[in-house]
C-alpha atoms as a PDB file:
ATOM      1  CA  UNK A   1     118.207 112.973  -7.555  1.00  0.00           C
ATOM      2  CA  UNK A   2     115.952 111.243  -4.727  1.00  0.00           C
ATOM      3  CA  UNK A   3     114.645 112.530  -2.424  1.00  0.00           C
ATOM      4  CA  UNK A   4     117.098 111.572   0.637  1.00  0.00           C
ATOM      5  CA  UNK A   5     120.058 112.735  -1.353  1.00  0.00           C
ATOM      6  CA  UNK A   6     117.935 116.155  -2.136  1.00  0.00           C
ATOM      7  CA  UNK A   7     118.028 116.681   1.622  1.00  0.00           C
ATOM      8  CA  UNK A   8     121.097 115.346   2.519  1.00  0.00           C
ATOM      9  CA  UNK A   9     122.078 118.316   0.121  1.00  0.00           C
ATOM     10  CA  UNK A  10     120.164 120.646   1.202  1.00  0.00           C
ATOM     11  CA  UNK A  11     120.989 120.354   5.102  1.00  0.00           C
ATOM     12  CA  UNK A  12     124.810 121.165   3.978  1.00  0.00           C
ATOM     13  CA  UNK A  13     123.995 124.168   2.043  1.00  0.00           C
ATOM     14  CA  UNK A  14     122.021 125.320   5.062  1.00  0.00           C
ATOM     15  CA  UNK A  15     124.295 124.257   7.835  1.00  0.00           C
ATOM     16  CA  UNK A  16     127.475 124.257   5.839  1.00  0.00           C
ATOM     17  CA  UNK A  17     127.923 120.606   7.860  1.00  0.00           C
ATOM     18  CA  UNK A  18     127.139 117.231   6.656  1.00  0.00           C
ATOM     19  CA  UNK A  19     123.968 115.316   8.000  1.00  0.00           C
ATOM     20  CA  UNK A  20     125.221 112.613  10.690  1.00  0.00           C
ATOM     21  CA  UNK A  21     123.784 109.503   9.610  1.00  0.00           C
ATOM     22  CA  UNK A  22     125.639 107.057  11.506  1.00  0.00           C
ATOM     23  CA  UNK A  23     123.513 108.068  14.639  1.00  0.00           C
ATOM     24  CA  UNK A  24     120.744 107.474  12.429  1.00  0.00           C
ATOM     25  CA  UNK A  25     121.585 104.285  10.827  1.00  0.00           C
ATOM     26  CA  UNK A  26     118.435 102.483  12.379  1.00  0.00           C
ATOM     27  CA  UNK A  27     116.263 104.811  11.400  1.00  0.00           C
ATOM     28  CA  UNK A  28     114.531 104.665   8.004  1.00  0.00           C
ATOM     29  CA  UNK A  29     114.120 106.954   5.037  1.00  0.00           C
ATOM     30  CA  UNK A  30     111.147 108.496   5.653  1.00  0.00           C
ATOM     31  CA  UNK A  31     112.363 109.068   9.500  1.00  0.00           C
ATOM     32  CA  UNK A  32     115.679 111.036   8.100  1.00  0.00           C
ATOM     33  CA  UNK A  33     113.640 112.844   5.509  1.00  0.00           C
ATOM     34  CA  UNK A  34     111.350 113.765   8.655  1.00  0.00           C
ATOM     35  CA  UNK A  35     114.316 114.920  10.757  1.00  0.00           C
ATOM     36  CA  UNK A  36     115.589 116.978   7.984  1.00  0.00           C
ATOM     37  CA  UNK A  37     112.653 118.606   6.931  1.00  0.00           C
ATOM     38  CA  UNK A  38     112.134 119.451  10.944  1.00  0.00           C
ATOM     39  CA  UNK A  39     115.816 121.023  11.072  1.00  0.00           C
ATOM     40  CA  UNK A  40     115.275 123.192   7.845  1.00  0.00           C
ATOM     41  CA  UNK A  41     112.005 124.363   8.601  1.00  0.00           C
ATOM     42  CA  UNK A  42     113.600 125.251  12.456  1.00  0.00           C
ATOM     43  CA  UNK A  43     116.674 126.839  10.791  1.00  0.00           C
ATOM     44  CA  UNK A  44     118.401 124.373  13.540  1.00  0.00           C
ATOM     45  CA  UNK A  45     121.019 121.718  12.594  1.00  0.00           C
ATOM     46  CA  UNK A  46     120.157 118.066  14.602  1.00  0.00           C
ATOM     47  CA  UNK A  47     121.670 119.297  17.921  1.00  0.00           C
ATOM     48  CA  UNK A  48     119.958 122.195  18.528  1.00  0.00           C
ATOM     49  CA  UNK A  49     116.950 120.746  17.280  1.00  0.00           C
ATOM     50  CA  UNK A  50     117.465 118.109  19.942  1.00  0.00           C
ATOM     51  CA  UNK A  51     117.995 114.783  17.746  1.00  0.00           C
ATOM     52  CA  UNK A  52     121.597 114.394  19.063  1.00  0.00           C
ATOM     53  CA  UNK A  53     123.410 115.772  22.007  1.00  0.00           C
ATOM     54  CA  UNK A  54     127.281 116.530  21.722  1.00  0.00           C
ATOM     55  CA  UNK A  55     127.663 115.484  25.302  1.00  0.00           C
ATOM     56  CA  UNK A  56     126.267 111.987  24.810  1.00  0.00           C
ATOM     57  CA  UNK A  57     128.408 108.742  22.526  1.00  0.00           C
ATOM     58  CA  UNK A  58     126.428 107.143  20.473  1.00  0.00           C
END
């Protein structure tokens, strides 16, 4: 499995939600893997981590 999809995984199991990567469709691999690794280590998902705000439209 590489390393994305690893993630991607993992963030589900820990958040029982999917990643959004539409928001993040500009950014690149190594950007997501960052963001991911940032909300697992926080025990945050994206929006309380402050990557993406509920109140905003992308």
């Amino acid at each position: 499995m590489d390393k994305l999809k690893k993630a991607l995984s993992e963030y589900r199991e820990v958040f029982d939600d999917n990643f959004p990567t539409i928001p993040f469709s500009g950014r690149t691999e190594e950007e997501l893997l960052g963001i991911i690794k940032d909300c697992l280590e926080k025990g945050k998902d994206v929006y309380d981590c402050g990557y993406l705000d509920l109140n905003r439209i992308y």
